[in-house]
Protein backbone atom coordinates (compact mmCIF):
# COMPACT_ATOMS: atom_id res chain seq x y z
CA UNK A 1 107.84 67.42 66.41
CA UNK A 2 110.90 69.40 67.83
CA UNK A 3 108.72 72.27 69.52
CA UNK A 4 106.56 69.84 71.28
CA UNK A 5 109.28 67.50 72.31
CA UNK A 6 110.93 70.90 73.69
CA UNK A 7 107.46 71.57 75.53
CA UNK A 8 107.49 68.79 77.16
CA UNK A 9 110.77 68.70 78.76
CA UNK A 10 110.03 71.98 79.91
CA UNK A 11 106.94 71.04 81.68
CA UNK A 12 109.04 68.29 83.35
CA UNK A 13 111.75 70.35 84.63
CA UNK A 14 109.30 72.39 85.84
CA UNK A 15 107.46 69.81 87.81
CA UNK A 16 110.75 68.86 89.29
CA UNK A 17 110.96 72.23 90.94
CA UNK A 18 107.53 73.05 91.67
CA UNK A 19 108.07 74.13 95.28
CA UNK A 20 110.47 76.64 94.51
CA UNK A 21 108.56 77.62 91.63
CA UNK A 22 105.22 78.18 93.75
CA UNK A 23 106.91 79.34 96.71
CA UNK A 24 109.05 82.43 94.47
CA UNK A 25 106.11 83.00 92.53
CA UNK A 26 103.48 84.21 95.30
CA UNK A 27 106.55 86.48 95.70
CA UNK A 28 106.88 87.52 92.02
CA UNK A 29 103.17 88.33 92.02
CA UNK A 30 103.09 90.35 95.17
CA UNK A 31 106.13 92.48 93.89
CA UNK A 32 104.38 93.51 90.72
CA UNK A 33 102.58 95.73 92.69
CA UNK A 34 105.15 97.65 93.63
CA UNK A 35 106.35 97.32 89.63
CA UNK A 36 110.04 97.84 90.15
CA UNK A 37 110.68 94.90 92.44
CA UNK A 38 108.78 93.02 89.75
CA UNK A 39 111.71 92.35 87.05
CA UNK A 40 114.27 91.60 90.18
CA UNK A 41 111.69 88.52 91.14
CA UNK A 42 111.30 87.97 87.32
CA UNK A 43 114.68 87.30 87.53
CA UNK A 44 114.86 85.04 90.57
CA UNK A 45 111.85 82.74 88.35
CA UNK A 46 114.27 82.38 85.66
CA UNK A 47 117.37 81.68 87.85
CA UNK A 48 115.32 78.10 89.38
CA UNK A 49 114.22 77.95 85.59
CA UNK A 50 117.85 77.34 84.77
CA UNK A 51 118.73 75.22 87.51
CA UNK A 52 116.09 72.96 86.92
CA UNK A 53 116.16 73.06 82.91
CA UNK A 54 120.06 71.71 83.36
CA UNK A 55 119.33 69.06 85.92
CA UNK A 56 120.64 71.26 88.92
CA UNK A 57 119.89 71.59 92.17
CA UNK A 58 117.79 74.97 93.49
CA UNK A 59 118.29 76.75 96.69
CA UNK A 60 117.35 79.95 98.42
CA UNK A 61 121.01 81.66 98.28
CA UNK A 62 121.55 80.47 94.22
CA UNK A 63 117.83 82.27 93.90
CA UNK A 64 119.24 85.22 95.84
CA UNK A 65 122.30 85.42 93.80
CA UNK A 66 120.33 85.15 90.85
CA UNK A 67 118.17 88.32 91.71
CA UNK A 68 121.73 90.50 92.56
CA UNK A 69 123.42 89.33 89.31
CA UNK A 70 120.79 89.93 86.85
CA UNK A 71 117.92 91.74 88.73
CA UNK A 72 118.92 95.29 87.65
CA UNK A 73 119.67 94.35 84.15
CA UNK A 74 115.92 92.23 84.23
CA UNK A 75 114.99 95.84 85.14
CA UNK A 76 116.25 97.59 81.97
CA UNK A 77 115.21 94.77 79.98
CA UNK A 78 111.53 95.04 81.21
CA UNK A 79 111.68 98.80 80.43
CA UNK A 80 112.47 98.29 76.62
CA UNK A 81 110.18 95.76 76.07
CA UNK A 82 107.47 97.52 77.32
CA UNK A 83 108.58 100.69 75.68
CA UNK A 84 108.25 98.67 72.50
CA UNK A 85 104.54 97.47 72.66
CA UNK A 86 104.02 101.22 73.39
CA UNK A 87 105.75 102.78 69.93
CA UNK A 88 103.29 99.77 68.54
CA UNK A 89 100.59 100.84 70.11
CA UNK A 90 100.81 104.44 69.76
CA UNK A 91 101.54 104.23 65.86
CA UNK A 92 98.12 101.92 65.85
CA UNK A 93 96.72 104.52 67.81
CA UNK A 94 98.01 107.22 65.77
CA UNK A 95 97.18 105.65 62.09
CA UNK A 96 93.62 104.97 62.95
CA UNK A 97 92.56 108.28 64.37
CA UNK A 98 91.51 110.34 61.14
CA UNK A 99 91.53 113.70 63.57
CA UNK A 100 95.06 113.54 65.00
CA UNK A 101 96.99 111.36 61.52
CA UNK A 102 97.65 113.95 58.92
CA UNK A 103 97.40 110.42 56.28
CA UNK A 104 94.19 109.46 54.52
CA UNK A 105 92.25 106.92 56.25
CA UNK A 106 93.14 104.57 53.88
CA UNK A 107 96.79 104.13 55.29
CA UNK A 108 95.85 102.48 58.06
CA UNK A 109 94.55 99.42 55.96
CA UNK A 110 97.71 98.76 55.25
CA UNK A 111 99.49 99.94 58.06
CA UNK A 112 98.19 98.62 60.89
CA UNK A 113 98.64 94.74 59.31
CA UNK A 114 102.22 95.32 59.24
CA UNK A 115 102.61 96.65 62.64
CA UNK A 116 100.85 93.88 64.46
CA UNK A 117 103.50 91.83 62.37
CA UNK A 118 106.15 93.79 64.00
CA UNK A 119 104.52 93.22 67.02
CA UNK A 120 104.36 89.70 66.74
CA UNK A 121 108.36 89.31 65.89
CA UNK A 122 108.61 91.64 69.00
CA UNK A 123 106.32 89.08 71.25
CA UNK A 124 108.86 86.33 69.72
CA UNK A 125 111.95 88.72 71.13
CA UNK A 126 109.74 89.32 74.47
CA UNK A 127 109.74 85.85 75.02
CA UNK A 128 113.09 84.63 74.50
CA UNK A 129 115.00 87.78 76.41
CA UNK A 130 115.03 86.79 79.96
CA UNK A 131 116.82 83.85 78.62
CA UNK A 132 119.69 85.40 76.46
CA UNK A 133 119.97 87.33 79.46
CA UNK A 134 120.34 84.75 81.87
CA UNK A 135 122.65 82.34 80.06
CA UNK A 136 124.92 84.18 77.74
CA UNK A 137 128.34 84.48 79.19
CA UNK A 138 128.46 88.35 78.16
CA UNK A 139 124.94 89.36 78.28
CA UNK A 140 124.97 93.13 77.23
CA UNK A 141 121.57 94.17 76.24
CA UNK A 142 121.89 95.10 72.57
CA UNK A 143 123.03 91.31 71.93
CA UNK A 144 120.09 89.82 73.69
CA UNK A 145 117.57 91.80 71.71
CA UNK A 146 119.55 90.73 68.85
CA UNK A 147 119.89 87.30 69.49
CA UNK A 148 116.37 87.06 70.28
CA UNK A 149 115.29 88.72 67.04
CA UNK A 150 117.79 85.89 65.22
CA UNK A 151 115.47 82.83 67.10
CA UNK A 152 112.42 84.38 66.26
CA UNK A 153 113.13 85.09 62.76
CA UNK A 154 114.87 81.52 62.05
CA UNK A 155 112.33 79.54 63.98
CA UNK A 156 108.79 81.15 63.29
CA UNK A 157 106.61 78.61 64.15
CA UNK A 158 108.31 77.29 67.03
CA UNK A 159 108.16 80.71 68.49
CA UNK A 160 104.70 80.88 67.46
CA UNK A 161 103.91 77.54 69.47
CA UNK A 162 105.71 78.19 72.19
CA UNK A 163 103.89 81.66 72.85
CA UNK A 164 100.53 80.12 71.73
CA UNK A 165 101.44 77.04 74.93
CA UNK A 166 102.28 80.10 76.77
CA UNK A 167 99.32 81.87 76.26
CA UNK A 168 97.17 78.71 76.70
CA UNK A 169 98.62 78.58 80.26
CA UNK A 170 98.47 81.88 81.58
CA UNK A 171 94.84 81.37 80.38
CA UNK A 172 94.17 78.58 82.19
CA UNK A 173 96.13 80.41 84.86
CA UNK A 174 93.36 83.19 85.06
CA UNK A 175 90.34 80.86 85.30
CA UNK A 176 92.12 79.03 88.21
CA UNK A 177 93.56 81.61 90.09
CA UNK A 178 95.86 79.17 92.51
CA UNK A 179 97.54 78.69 89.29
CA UNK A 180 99.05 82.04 88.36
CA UNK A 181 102.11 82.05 91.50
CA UNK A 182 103.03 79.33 89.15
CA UNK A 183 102.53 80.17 85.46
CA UNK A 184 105.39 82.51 85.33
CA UNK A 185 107.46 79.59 86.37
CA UNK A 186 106.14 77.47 83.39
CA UNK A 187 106.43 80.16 81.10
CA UNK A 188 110.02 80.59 82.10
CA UNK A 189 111.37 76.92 82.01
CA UNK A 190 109.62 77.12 78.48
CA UNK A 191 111.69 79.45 76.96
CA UNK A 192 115.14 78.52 78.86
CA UNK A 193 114.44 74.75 77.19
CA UNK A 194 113.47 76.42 73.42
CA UNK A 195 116.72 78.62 74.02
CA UNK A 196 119.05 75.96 75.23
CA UNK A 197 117.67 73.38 72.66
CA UNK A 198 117.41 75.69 69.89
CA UNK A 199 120.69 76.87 69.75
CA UNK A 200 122.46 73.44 70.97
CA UNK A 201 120.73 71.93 67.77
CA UNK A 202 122.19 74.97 65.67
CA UNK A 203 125.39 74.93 66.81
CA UNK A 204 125.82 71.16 68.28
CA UNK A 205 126.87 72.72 71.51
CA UNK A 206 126.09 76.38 72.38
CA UNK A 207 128.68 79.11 71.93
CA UNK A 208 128.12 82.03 73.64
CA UNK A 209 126.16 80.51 76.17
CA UNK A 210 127.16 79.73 80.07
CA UNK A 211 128.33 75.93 80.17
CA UNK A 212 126.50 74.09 83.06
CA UNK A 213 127.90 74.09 86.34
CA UNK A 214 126.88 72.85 90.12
């Protein structure tokens, strides 16, 4: 199977940089406390996730040039994501209290399936931004989002495995604490590999996207 092929060649490119991974990532987690340096480190994960997922080399000044290039837009990325979940949330919210919905309680039967649907195509789009961010050649917002909509409409259940391995690990993660500095890592090598793969096997090579380089 495709997905699990992909999954796997993630987890080795991952292994391959595990240093940097572990090392950047007890950085990553510290910064989310102070939640705006959080998306700049977000960004210096997926910058070794690159590196590693083409066969590169990693070091501390391509990490560092990482964070500069993409760390602001990471920033304005992270804001619209989470801005999503929260229109999805509020509308659940909002449909399924009787007192503050002017609808019959009956709407949110049917409702509230179809926006945990939405935000399950929006999970698929969550995952695979940081991605189209880091390797199209002209990554404007607008055609990350859509790009990412595009994967996670034409490949459903890849997407759906690859958050579900995702998932698994930040679980796993959470009973092992050690583990989470390096989940992030994981998580990010897995959707640079479903990205790169994805659309190499769409388009035999991948237009749009940065060519490898040293």
């Amino acid at each position: 199977m495709r997905a699990l092929k992909i999954v796997g060649r993630a987890a080795v490119a991952f292994y391959e940089e595990l240093f940097f991974y572990i090392a950047l990532g007890a950085g990553h987690a510290a910064s989310w406390l102070l939640i705006v340096p959080g998306p700049y480190a977000l960004a210096g994960l997926y910058t070794i996730a690159q590196r590693s997922v083409r066969g590169l080399g990693v070091s501390w000044a391509i990490i560092w040039g990482g964070i500069r290039e993409f760390g602001s837009r990471s920033l304005l990325l992270f804001g619209i994501i989470v801005a999503g979940y929260a229109v999805l949330i509020s509308n659940i919210w909002f449909y399924n209290t009787p007192d503050i919905s002017p609808f019959p309680v009956s709407t949110a039967a049917w409702t509230t399936p179809i926006i945990i649907a939405v935000g399950a195509v929006w999970t698929g789009v969550a995952f695979y931004a940081q991605s189209f961010l880091m390797e199209l050649e002209d990554p404007r917002i607008r055609l990350v989002l859509r790009n990412s909509l595009f994967l996670t409409l034409l490949k459903p259940l890849q997407t759906l495995l690859f958050i579900v391995v995702s998932l698994v690990a930040l679980a796993v993660s959470i009973a092992v604490p050690i583990l989470l500095i390096a989940s992030p890592g994981f998580i990010a090598t897995l959707a640079l590999t479903a990205v790169r793969s994805i659309v190499g096997d769409l388009k035999g090579e991948a237009p749009g996207i940065r060519p490898d380089s040293t």
